[in-house]
Protein backbone atom coordinates (compact mmCIF):
# COMPACT_ATOMS: atom_id res chain seq x y z
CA UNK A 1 0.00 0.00 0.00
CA UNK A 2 2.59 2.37 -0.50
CA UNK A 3 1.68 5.37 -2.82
CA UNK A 4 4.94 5.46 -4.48
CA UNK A 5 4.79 1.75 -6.03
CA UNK A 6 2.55 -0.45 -8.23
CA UNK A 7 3.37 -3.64 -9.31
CA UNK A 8 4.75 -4.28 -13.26
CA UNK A 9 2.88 -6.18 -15.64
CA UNK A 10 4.62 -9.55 -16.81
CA UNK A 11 4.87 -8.23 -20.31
CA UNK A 12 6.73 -5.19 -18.92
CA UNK A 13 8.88 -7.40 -16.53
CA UNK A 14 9.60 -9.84 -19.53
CA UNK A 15 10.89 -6.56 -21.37
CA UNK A 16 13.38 -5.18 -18.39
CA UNK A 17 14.64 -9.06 -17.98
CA UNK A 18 15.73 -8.85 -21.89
CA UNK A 19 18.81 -8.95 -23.53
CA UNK A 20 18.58 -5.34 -24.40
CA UNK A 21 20.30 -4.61 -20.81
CA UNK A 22 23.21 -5.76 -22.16
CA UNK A 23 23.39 -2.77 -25.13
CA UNK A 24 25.17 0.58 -25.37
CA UNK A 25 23.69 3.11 -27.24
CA UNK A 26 24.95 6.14 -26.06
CA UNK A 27 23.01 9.52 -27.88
CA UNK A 28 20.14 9.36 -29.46
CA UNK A 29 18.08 8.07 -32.47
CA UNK A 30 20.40 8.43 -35.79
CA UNK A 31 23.02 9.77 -33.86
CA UNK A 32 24.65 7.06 -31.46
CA UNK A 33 28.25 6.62 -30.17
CA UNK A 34 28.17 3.15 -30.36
CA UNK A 35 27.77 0.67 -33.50
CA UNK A 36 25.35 -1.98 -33.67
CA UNK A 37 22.45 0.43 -33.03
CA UNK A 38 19.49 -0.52 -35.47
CA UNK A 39 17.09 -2.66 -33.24
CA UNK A 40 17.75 0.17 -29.83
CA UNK A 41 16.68 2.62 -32.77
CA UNK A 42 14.18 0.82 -33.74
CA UNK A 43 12.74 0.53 -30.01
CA UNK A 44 13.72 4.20 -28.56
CA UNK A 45 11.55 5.30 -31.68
CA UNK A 46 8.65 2.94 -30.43
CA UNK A 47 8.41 4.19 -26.94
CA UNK A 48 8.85 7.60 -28.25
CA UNK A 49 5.88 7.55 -30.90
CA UNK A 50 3.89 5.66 -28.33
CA UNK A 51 4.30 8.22 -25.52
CA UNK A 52 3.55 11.49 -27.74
CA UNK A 53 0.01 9.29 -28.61
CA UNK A 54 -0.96 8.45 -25.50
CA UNK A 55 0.16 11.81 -23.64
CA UNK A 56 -0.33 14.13 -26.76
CA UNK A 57 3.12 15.92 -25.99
CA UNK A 58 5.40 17.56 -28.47
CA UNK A 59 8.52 16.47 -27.30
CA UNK A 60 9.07 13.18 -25.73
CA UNK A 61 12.16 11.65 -23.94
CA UNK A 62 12.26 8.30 -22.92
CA UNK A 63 15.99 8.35 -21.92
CA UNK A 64 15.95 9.62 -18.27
CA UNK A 65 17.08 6.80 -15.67
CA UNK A 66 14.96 7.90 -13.24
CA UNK A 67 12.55 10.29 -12.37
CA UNK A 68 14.73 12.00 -10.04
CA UNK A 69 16.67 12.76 -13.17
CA UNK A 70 14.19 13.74 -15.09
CA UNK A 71 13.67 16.53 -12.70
CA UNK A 72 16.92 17.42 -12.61
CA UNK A 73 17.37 17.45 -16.58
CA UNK A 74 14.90 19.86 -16.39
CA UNK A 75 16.30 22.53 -13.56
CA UNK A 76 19.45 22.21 -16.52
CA UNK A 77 17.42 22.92 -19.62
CA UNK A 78 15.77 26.09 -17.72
CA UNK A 79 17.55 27.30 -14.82
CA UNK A 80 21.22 28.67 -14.03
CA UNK A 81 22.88 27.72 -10.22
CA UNK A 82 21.21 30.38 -8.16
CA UNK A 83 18.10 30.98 -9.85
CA UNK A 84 14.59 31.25 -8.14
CA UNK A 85 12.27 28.34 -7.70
CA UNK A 86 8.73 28.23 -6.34
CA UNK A 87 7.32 24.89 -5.59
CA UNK A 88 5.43 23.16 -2.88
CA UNK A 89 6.43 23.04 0.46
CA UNK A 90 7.95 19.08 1.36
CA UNK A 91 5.79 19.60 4.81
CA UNK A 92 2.32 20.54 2.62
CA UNK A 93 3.28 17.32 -0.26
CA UNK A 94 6.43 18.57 -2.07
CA UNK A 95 9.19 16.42 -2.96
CA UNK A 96 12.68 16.56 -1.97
CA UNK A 97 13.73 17.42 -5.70
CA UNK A 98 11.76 20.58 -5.62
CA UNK A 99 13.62 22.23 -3.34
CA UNK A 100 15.03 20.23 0.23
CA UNK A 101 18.44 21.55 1.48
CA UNK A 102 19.05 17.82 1.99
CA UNK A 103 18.89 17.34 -2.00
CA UNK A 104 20.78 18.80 -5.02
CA UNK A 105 17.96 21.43 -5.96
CA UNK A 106 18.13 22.91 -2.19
CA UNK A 107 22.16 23.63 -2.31
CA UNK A 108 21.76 24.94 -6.06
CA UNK A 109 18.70 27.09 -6.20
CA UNK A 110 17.34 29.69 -4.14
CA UNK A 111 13.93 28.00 -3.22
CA UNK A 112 10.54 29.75 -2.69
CA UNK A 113 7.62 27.67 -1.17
CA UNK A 114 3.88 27.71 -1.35
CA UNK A 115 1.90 26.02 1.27
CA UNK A 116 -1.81 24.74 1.54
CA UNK A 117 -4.45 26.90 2.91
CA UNK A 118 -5.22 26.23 6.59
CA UNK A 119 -8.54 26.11 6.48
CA UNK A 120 -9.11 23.39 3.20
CA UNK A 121 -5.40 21.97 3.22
CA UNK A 122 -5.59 22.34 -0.32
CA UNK A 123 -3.80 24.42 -2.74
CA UNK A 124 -3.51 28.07 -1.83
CA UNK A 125 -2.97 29.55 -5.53
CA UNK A 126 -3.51 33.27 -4.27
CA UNK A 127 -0.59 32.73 -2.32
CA UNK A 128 1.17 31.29 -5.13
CA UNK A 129 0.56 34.01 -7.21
CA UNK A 130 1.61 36.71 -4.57
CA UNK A 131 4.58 34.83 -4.26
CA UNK A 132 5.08 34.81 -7.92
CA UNK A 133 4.41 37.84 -9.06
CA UNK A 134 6.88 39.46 -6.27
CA UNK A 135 9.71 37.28 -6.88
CA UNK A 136 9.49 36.34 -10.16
CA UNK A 137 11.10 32.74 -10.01
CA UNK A 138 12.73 31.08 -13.26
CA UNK A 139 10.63 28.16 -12.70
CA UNK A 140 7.74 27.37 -11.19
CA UNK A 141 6.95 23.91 -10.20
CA UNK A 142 3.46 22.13 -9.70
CA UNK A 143 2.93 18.29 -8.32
CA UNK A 144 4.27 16.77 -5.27
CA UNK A 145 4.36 13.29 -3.38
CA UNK A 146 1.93 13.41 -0.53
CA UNK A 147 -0.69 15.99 -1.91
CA UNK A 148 -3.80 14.16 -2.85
CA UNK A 149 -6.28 16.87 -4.60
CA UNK A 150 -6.37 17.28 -8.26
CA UNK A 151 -4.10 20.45 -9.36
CA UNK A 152 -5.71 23.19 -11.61
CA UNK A 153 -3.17 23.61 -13.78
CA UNK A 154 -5.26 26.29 -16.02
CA UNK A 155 -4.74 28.64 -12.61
CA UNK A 156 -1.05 27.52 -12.58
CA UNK A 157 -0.46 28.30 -16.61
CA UNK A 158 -1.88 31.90 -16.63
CA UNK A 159 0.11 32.35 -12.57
CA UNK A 160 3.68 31.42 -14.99
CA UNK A 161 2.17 33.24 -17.94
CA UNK A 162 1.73 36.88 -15.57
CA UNK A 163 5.04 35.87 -13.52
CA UNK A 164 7.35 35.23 -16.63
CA UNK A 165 8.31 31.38 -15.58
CA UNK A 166 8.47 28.41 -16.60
CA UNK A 167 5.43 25.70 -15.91
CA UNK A 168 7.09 22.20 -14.59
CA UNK A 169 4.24 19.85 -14.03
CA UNK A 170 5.97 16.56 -11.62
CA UNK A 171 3.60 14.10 -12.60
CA UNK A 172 5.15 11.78 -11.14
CA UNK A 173 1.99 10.16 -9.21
CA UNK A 174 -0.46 11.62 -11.46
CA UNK A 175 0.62 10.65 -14.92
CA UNK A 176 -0.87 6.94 -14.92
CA UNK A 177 -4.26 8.50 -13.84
CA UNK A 178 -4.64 11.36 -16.50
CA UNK A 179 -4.01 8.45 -19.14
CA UNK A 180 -6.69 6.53 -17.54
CA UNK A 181 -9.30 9.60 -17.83
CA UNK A 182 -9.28 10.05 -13.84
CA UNK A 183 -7.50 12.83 -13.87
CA UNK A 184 -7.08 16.02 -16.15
CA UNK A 185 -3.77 15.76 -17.96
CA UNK A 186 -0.91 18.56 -17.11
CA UNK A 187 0.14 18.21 -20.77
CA UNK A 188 -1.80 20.67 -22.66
CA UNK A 189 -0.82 23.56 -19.45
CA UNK A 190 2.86 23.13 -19.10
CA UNK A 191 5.97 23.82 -20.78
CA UNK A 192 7.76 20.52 -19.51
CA UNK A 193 6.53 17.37 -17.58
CA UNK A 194 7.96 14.64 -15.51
CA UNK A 195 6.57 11.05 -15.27
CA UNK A 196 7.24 8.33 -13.59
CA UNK A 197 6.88 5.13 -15.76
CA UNK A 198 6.13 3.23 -12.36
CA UNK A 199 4.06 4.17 -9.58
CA UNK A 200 0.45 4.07 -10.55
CA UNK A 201 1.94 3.38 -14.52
CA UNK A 202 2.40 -0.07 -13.89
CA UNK A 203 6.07 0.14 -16.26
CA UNK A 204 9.44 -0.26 -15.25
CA UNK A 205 11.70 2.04 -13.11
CA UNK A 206 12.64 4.97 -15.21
CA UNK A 207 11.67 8.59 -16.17
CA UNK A 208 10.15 10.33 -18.87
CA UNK A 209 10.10 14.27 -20.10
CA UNK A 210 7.20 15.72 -22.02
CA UNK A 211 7.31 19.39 -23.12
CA UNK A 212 6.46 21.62 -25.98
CA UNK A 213 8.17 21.04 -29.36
CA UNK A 214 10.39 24.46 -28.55
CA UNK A 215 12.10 22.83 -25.38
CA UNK A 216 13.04 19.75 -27.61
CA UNK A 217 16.71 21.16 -27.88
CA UNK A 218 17.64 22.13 -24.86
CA UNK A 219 15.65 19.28 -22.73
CA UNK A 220 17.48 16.61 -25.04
CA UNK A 221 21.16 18.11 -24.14
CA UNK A 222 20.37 18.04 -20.13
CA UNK A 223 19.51 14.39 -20.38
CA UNK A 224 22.22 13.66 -22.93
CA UNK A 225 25.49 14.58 -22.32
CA UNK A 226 24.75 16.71 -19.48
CA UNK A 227 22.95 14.52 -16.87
CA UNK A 228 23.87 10.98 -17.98
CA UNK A 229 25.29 8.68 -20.67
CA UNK A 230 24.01 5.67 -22.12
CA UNK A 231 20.24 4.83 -21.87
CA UNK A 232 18.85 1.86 -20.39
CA UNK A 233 17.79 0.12 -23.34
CA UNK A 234 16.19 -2.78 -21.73
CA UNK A 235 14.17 -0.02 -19.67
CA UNK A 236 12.96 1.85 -22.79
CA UNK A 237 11.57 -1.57 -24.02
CA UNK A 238 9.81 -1.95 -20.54
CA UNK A 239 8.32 1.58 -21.47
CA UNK A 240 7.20 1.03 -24.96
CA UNK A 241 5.17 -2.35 -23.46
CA UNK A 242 3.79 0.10 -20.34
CA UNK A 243 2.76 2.98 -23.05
CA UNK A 244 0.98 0.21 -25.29
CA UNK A 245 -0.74 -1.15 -22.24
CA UNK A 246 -1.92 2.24 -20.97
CA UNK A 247 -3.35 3.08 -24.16
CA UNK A 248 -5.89 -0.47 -23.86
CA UNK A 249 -9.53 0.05 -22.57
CA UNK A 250 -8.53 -2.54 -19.38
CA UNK A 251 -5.90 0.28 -18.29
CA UNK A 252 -8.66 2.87 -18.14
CA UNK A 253 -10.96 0.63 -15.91
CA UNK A 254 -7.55 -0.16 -13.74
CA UNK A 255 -6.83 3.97 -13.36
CA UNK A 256 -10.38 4.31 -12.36
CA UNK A 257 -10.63 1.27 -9.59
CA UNK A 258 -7.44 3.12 -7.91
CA UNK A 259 -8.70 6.25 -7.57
CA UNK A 260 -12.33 4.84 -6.31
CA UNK A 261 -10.27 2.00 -3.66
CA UNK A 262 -8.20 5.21 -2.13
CA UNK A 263 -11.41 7.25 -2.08
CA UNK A 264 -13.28 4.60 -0.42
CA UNK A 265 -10.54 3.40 2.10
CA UNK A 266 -10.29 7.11 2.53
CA UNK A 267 -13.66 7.49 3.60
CA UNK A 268 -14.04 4.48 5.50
CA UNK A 269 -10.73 5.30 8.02
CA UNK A 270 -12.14 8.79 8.26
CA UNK A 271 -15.76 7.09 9.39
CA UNK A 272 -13.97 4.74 11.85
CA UNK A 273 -12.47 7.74 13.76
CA UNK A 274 -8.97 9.00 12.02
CA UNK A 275 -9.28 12.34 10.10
CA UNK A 276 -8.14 12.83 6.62
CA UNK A 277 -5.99 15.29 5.68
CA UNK A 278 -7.93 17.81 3.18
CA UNK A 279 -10.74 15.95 3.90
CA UNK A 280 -10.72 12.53 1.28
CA UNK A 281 -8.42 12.14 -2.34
CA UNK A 282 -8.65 13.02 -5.64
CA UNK A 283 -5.68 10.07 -6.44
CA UNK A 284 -4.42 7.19 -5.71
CA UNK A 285 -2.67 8.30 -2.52
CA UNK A 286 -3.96 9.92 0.84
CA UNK A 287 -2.67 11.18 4.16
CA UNK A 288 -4.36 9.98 7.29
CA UNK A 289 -3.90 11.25 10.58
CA UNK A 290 -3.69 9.04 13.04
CA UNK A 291 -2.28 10.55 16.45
CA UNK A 292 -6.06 10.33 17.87
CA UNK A 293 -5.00 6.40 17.95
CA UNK A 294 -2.51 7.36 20.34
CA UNK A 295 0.77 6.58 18.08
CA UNK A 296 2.87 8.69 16.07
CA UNK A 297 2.97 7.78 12.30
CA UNK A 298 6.11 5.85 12.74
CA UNK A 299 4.37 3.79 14.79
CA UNK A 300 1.25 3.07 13.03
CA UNK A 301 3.59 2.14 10.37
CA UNK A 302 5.49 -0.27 11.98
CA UNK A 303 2.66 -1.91 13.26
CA UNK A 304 0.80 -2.40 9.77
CA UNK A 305 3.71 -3.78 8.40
CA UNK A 306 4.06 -6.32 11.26
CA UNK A 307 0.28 -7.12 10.17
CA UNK A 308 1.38 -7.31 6.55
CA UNK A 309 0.40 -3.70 5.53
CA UNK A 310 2.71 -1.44 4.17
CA UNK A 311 2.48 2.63 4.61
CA UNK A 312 4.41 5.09 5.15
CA UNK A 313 4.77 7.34 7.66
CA UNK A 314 3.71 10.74 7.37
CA UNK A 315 3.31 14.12 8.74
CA UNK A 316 0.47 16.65 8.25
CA UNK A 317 0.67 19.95 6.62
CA UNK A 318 0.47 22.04 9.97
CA UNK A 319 2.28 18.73 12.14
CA UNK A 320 3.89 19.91 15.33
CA UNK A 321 5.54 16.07 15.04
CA UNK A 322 8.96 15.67 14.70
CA UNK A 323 9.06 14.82 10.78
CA UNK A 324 11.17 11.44 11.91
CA UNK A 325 7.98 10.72 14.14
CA UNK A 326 5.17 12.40 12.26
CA UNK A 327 1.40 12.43 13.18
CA UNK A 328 0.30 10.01 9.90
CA UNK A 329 0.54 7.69 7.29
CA UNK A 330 0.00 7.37 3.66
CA UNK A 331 -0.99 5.03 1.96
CA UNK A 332 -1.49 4.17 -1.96
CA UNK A 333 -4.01 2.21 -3.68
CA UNK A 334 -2.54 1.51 -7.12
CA UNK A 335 -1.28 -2.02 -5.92
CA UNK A 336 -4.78 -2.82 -4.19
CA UNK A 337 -6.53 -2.32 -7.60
CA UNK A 338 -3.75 -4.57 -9.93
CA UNK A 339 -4.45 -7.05 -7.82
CA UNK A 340 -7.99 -7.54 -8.35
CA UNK A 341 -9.22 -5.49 -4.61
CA UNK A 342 -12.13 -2.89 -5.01
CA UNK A 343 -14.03 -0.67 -3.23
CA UNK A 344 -16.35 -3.15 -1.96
CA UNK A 345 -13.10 -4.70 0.11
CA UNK A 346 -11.51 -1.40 1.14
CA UNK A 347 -14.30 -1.17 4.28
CA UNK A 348 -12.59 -4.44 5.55
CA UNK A 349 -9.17 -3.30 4.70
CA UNK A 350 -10.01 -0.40 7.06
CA UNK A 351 -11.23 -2.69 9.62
CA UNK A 352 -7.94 -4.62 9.54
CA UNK A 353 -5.84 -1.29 9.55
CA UNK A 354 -7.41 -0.10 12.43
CA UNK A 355 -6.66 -3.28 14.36
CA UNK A 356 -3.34 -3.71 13.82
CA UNK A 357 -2.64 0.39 14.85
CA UNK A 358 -4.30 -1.01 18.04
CA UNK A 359 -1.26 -4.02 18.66
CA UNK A 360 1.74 -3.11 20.48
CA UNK A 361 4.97 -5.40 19.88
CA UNK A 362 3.86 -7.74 22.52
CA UNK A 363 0.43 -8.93 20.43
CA UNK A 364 2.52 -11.27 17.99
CA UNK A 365 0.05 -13.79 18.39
CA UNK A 366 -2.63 -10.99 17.63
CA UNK A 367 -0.55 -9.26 15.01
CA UNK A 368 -0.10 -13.03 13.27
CA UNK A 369 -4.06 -13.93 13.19
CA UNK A 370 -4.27 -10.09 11.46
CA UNK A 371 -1.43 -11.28 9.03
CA UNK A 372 -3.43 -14.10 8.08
CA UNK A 373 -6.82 -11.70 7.32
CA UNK A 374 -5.03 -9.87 5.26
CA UNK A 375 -3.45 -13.11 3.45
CA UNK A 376 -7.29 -14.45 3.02
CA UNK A 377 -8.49 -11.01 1.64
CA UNK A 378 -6.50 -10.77 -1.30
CA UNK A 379 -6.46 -14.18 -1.93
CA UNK A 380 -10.49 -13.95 -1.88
């Protein structure tokens, strides 16, 4: 149940386990360092035409090893050591790559952050375009990894268009719902897009960049030779197979069976006594608070996943918690719905959640009987 994982489809897991791991193919398309390079053309072009159908971008790049450096391929395309960034606060559902003195964007960029509004915990865009319009960032970055409300990225487009900034849209968590038609897609809004071709996705590990056909040049030289060398070739095979299968009518009714099972689990925590923060999801994802169980969210955690339930822990936008400690979890529902669980079982998922929060590390016998509920309910 962790928001940040799915689980890959055999024909995707077949691809990665190829023999195209083995290849070099340093550059791109046409223009490699290495010989040999037909077939690894012949694929890279694949996953490339397959992406710019299913996402309707401009410019695609399959190459990035990661999302992580897909992000930062595109702080090198736009943005000079120094420059201003405004982007979610890591407390509110940022990510560490937007901004967090701990990462590479933190020590390189002079970082700006919005927040959520107090009263909604959602999105505060007056604040973002106060913010904006005073300090005029080079880039402006919307998406995170704990925020679970649909983004409207028309009020983020015309907030860069009045600012003078760049639009990054970190799709990350996002992506494999807007292909599914649960979700509006950030494609048509921004200037660049990240992706992760795993999470909800269901493809391998790896990144992906979508932007407008003007970015092509300079997005293309921050992945290649700036950021990294040679592509994973057996990973842009996995991504051709996970852009084919996203494009099937199955894939929509997957997308929409994750965002109803974290709706519903949502719902049914929140009716069994732990709030919600912002009140319920949009995604796949949500945060609950669960400090009126008398635990911290490191604790919770710990004692789902003795009970065979994995979270993470969490903190709240406003959380007086320690962030080691935090006062929730969050979970993910993108694994719950690939294998075969829907809303009609999240009630006794919730049921089962709530009892093992309620173990301590002396109830093994307890935490074992929960262990095997859980077992029985996705084998049912």
């Amino acid at each position: 149940m962790l928001a940040a994982e799915s689980s890959a489809t055999p024909a995707v897991r077949a691809a990665v386990g190829s023999i195209l791991a083995d290849k070099y193919a340093e550059g791109y398309p046409g223009h490699r360092y290495h010989g040999g390079v037909e077939v690894v053309d012949e694929v890279e072009e694949l996953a490339i035409s397959r992406a710019a159908a299913l996402f309707g971008a401009d410019y695609v790049n399959v190459q990035p090893l990661s999302w992580a450096l897909a992000n930062f391929a595109v702080y090198a395309a736009f943005s000079q050591p120094g420059d201003q960034v405004l982007s979610l606060s890591l407390k509110h559902g940022g990510h560490q790559s937007h901004g967090s003195r701990a990462n590479l964007s933190g020590r390189w960029f002079s970082v700006l952050n919005y927040g959520v509004r107090p009263d909604t915990e959602r999105i505060d865009y007056d604040q973002i375009r106060e913010l904006a319009l005073i300090h005029r960032p080079r880039i402006l970055v919307a998406g995170g990894t704990s925020y679970s409300r649909a983004w409207d990225f028309a009020a983020m487009r015309t907030i860069a268009d009045e600012a003078g900034c760049v639009l990054w849209v970190d799709a990350a968590h996002i992506a494999g719902l807007a292909v599914g038609g649960v979700l509006e897609s950030p494609v048509p809004y921004a200037d660049v897009v990240t992706v992760a071709t795993n999470k909800v996705m269901r493809g391998p590990r790896g990144g992906l960049l979508l932007a407008r056909a003007e970015h092509a040049e300079s997005l293309s030289r921050a992945v290649y030779p700036f950021m990294q060398g040679a592509p994973a070739m057996h990973s842009i095979a996995a991504k051709a197979v996970a852009f084919a299968e996203c494009a099937r009518p199955e894939y929509a009714e997957y997308a929409r069976a994750v965002a109803d099972n974290a709706s519903t689990l949502a719902a049914a925590l929140d009716e069994r006594g732990l709030r919600v923060v912002s009140g319920g999801t949009d995604t796949h994802l949500a945060v609950v608070e669960v400090s009126s169980a008398g635990i911290s969210g490191r604790e919770a955690a710990r004692r789902l996943a003795a009970c065979r339930m994995i979270v993470d822990k969490a903190v709240t936008p406003f959380d007086e918690a320690p962030i080691t400690e935090g006062s929730a979890i969050r979970f993910g529902s993108a694994v719950l719905a690939a294998d075969g669980l829907r809303p009609g079982q999240m009630p006794a998922i919730a049921d089962l959640m709530l009892e093992a929060m309620h173990t301590d590390g002396d109830d093994t016998a307890r935490q074992a009987a929960i262990a095997r509920e859980v077992a029985a309910l996705g084998e049912r």
